[in-house]
Protein backbone atom coordinates (compact mmCIF):
# COMPACT_ATOMS: atom_id res chain seq x y z
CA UNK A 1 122.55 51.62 96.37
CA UNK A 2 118.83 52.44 96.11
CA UNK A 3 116.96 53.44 93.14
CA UNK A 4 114.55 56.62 93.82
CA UNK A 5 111.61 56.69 91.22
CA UNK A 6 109.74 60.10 91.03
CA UNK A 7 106.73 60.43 88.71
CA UNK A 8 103.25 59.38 88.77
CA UNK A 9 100.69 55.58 89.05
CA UNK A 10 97.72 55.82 87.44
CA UNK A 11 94.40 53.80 86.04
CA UNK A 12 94.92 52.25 82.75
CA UNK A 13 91.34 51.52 80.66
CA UNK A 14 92.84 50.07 77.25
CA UNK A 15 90.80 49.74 74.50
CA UNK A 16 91.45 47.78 71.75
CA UNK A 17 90.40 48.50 67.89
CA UNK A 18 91.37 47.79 64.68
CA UNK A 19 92.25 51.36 64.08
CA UNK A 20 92.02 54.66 65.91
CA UNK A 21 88.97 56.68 64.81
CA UNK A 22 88.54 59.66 63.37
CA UNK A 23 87.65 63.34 64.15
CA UNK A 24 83.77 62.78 65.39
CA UNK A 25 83.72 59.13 65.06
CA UNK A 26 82.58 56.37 67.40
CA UNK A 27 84.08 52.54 66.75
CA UNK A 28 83.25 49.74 69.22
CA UNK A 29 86.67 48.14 70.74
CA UNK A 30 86.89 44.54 70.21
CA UNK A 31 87.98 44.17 73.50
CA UNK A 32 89.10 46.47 76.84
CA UNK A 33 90.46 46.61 80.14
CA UNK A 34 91.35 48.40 83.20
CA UNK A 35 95.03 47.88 85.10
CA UNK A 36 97.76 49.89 86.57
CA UNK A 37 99.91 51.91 85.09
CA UNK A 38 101.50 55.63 84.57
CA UNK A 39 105.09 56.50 83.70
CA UNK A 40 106.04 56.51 87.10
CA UNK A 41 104.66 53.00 88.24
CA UNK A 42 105.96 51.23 85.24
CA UNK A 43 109.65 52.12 85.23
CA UNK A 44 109.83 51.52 89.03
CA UNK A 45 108.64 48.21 89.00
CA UNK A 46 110.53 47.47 85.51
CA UNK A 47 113.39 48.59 87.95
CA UNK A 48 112.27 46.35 90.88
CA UNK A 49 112.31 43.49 89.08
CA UNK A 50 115.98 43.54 87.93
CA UNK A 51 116.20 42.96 91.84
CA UNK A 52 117.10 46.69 92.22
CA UNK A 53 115.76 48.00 96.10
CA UNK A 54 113.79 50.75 94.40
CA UNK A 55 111.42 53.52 96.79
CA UNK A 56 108.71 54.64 94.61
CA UNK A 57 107.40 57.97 95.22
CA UNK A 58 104.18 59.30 93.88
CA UNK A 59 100.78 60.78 94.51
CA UNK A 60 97.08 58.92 94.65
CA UNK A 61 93.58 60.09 95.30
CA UNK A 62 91.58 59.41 98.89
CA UNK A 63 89.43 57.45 96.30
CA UNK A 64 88.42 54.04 95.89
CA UNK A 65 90.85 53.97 92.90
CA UNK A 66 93.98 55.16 95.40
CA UNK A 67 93.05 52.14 97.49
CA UNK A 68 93.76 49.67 94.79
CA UNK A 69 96.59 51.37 92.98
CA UNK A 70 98.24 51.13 96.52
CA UNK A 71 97.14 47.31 96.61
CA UNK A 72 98.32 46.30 92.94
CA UNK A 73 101.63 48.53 93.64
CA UNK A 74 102.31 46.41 96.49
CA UNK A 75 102.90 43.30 94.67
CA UNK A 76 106.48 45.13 93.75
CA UNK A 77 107.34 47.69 95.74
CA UNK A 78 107.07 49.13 99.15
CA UNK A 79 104.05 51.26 99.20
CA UNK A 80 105.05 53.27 102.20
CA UNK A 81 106.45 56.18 100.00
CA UNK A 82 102.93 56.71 98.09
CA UNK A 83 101.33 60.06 98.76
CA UNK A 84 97.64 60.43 99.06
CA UNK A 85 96.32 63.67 98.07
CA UNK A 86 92.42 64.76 98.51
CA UNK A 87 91.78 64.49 94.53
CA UNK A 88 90.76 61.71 92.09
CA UNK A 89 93.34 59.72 91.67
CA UNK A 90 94.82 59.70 88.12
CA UNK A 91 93.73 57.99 85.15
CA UNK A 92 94.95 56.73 81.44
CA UNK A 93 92.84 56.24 78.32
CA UNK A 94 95.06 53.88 76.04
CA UNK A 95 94.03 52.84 72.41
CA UNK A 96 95.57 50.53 70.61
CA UNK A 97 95.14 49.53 66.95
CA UNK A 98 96.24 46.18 65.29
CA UNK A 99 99.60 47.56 64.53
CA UNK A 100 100.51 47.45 68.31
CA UNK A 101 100.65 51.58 68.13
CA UNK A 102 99.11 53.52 70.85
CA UNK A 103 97.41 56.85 72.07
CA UNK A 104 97.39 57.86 75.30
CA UNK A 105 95.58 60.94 77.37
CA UNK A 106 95.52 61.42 80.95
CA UNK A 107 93.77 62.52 83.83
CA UNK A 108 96.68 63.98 85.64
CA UNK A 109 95.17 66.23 88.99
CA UNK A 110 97.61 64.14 91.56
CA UNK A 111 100.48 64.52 89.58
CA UNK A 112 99.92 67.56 88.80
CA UNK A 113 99.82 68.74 92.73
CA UNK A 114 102.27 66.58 93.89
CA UNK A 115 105.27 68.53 95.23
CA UNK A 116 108.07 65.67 96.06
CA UNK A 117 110.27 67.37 98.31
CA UNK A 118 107.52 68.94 100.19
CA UNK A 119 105.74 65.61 100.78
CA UNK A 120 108.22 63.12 101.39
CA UNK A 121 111.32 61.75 102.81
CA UNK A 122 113.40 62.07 99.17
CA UNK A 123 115.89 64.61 100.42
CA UNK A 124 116.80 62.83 103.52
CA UNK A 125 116.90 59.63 102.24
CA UNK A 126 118.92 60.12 98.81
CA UNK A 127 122.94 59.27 98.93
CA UNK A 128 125.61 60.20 96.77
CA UNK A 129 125.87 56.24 94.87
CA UNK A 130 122.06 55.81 94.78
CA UNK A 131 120.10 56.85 91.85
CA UNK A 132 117.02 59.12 90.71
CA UNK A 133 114.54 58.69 87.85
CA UNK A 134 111.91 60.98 86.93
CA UNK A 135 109.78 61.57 83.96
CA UNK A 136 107.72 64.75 82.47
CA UNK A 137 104.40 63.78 84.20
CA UNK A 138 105.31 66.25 87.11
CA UNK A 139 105.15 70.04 87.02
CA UNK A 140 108.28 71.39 85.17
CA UNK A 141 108.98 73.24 88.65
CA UNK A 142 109.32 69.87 90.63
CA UNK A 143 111.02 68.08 87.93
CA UNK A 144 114.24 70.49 88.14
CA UNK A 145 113.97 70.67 91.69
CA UNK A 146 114.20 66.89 92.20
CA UNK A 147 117.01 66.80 89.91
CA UNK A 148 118.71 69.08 91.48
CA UNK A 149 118.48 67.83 94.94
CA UNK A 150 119.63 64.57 93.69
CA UNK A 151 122.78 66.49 91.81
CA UNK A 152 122.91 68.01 95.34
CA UNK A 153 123.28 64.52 97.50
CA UNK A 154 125.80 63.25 94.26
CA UNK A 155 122.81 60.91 93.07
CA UNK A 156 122.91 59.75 89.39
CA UNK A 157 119.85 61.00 88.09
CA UNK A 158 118.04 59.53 84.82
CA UNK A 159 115.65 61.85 83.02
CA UNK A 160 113.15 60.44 80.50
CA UNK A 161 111.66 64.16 79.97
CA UNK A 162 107.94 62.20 78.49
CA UNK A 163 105.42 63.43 78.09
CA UNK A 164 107.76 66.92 77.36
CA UNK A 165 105.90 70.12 78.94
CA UNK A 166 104.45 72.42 75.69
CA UNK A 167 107.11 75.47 75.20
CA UNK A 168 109.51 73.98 78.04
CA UNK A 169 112.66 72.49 77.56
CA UNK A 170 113.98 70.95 80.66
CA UNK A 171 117.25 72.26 81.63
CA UNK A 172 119.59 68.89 81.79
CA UNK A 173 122.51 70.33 83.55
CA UNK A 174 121.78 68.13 86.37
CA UNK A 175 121.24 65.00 84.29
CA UNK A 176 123.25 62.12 84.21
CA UNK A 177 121.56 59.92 82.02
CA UNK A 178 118.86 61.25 79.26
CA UNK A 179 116.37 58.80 78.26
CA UNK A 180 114.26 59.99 75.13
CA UNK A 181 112.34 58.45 72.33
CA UNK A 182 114.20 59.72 68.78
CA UNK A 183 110.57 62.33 68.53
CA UNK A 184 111.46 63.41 72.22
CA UNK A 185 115.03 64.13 71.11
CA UNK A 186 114.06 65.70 67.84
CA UNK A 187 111.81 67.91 69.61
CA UNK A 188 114.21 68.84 72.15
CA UNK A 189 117.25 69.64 70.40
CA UNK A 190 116.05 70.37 66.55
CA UNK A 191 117.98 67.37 64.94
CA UNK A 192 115.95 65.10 62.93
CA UNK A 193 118.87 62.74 62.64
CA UNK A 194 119.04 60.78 65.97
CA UNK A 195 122.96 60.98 66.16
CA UNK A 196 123.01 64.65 65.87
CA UNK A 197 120.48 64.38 68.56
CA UNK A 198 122.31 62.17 71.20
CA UNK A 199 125.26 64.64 70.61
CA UNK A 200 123.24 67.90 70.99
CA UNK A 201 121.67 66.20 74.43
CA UNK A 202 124.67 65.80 75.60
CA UNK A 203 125.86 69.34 74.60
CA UNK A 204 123.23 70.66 76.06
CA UNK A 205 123.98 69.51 79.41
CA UNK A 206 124.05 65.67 80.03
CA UNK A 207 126.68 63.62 81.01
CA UNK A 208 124.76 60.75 78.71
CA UNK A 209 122.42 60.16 76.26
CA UNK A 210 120.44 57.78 75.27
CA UNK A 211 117.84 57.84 71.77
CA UNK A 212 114.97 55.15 71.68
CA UNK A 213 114.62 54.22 68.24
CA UNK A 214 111.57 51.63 68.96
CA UNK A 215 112.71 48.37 66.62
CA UNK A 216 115.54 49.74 65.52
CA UNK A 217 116.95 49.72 69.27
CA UNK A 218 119.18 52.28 70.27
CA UNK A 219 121.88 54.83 70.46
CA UNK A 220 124.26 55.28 73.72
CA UNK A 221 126.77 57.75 74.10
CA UNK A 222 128.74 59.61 77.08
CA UNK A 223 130.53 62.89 76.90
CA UNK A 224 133.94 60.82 76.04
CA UNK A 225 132.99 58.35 74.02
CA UNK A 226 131.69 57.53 69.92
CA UNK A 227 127.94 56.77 70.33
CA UNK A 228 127.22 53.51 69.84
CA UNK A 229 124.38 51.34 68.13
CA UNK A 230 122.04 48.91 69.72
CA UNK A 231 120.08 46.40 67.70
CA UNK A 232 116.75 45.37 68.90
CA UNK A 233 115.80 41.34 68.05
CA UNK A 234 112.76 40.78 65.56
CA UNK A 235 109.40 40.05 67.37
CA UNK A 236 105.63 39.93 66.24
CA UNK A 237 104.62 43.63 67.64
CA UNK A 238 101.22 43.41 70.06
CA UNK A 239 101.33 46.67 71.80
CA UNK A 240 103.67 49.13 72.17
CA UNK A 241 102.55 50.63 75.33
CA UNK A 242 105.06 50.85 78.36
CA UNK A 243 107.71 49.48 75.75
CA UNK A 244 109.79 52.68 76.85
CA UNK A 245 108.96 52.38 80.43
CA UNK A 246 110.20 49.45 80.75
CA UNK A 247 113.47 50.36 78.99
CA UNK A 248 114.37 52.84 80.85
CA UNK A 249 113.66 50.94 84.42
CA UNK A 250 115.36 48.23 83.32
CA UNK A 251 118.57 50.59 82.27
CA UNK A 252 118.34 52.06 85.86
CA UNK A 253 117.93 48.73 87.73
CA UNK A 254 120.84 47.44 85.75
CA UNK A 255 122.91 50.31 86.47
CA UNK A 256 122.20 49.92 90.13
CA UNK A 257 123.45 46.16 89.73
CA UNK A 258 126.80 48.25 88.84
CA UNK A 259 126.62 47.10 84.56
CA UNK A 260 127.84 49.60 82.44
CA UNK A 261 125.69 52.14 80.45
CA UNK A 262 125.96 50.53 77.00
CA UNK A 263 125.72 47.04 78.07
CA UNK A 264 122.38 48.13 80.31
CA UNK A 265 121.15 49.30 77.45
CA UNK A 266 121.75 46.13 75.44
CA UNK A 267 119.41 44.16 78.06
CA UNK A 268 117.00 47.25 78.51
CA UNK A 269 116.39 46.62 74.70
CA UNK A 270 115.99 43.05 75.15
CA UNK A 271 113.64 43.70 78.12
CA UNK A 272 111.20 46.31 76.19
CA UNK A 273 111.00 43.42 72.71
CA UNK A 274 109.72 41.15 75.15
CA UNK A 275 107.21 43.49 76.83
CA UNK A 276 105.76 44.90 72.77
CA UNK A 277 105.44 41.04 72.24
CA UNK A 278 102.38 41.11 75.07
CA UNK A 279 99.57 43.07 75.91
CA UNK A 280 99.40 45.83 78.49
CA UNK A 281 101.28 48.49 80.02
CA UNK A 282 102.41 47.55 83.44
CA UNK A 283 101.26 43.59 82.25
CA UNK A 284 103.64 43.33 79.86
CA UNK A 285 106.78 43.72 81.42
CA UNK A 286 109.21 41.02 81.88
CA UNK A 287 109.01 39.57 85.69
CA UNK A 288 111.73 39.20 87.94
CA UNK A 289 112.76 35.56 86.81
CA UNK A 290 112.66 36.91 82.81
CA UNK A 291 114.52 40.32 83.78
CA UNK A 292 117.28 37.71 85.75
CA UNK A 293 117.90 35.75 82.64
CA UNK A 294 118.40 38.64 80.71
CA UNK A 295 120.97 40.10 82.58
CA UNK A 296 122.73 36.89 83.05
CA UNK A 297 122.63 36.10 79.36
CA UNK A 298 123.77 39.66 78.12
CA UNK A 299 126.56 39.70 80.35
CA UNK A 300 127.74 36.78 79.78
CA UNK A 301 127.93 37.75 75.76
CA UNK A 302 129.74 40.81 76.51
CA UNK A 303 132.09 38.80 79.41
């Protein structure tokens, strides 16, 4: 079973402040960095590292940046897949403030020309046990028709529709497994009450649904069963950023491994507390060894 990743890899400059500024206003970081990062990147390695084979596909720029996007990437996944585009290749302004929050804006011209089934293998290479996960960071247009194809082949896919596309609501007919933050899910189904919302995603299309709700963990539910509450342990919050990457290619690497949905959510929880406990996007996640004990340790609860 392999675990197709779809979305986008990117430059991360975080800067660091004590709070975000204002309309007009300039504030000196106390700090700042540049690493890897984009929706795309993160959940695929988060995925690799629960020891899931995972085939990232995504676009970078003929630029110096491509180069060592494709270098870093390397370290985790097979690089083979990566599509190089004449554009810049894609970059992330992060700010975080001494809560941990986080604001984001991207440079997005690879992802947004990127057409998956027109430049790679995806279509040949999917099967009917492997799985697909793509984000919003691709035109709407390519989204559907990568979920589709992987409906197609009998692929699980797992949509985590951020960042959502302004005055589009993705059509989750071909979804197996929605991943959204309880905003996300607000915004897409009109319930402000994250229950309603897990119910309405599935309604709307899903086979499964699962609401982020940050420290307050999670809710899981399927189209037979009462949704059910996940608890998040305490930690000191450091950054937030990648938090819900890293959930939601942890939940697909575990799912690969063949552990059910609710109980690969329980260790996708305990996998994003560790990563808002460090700083980073793509730094932050748990490594392989860390991702290991966690599965071990959650299964063997539930056992």
């Amino acid at each position: 079973m392999r675990v197709h990743v779809i979305g986008n890899v990117c430059v991360d400059t975080t800067f660091r402040l004590d709070r975000f500024p204002a309309a007009g206003e300039t504030l000196n970081a106390s700090e700042y960095s540049d690493g890897l990062g984009g929706k795309g990147a993160n959940q695929a390695v988060a995925a690799a590292r629960t020891g899931a084979d995972v085939r990232f596909r995504a676009a970078i720029g003929n630029d110096a940046a491509g180069a060592w996007i494709r270098e870093q990437l390397s370290r985790d996944l097979d690089v083979r897949h990566l599509t190089t585009l004449p554009l810049p290749s894609d970059r992330s302004t992060i700010m975080v403030d001494a809560r941990g929050e986080n604001l984001v804006v991207t440079g997005a011209s690879c992802a947004t020309a990127f057409d998956p089934l027109a430049d790679s293998g995806f279509v040949r290479s999917i099967e009917r046990s492997d799985i697909m996960v793509m984000q919003g960071n691709l035109r709407p247009d390519a989204t559907t028709a990568c979920l589709r194809a992987a409906r197609a082949a009998g692929a699980l896919a797992i949509f985590n529709p951020s960042p959502l596309a302004a005055g589009r609501a993705p059509d989750l007919r071909a979804v197996g497994v929605v991943v959204a933050n309880a905003g996300e899910a607000a915004q897409l189904t009109g319930a402000s009450d994250p229950a309603a919302a897990v119910r309405e995603l599935i309604r709307q299309g899903a086979g499964a649904a699962v609401v982020t709700l940050g420290a307050d963990g999670c809710l899981v539910a399927d189209s037979k069963g009462p949704i059910e509450k996940i608890a998040a342990p305490k930690v000191a919050v450091v950054d937030t950023s990648g938090a819900g990457d890293v959930f939601c290619g942890c939940l697909a690497g575990c799912l690969a491994a063949g552990i059910d949905l609710a109980a690969a959510a329980r260790i996708a929880v305990r996998a994003a507390s560790i990563s808002v406990g460090r700083t980073g996007t793509l730094e932050s996640c748990p490594d392989g060894h860390e991702m290991k004990m966690l599965m071990e340790t959650t299964e063997a609860e539930t056992a």
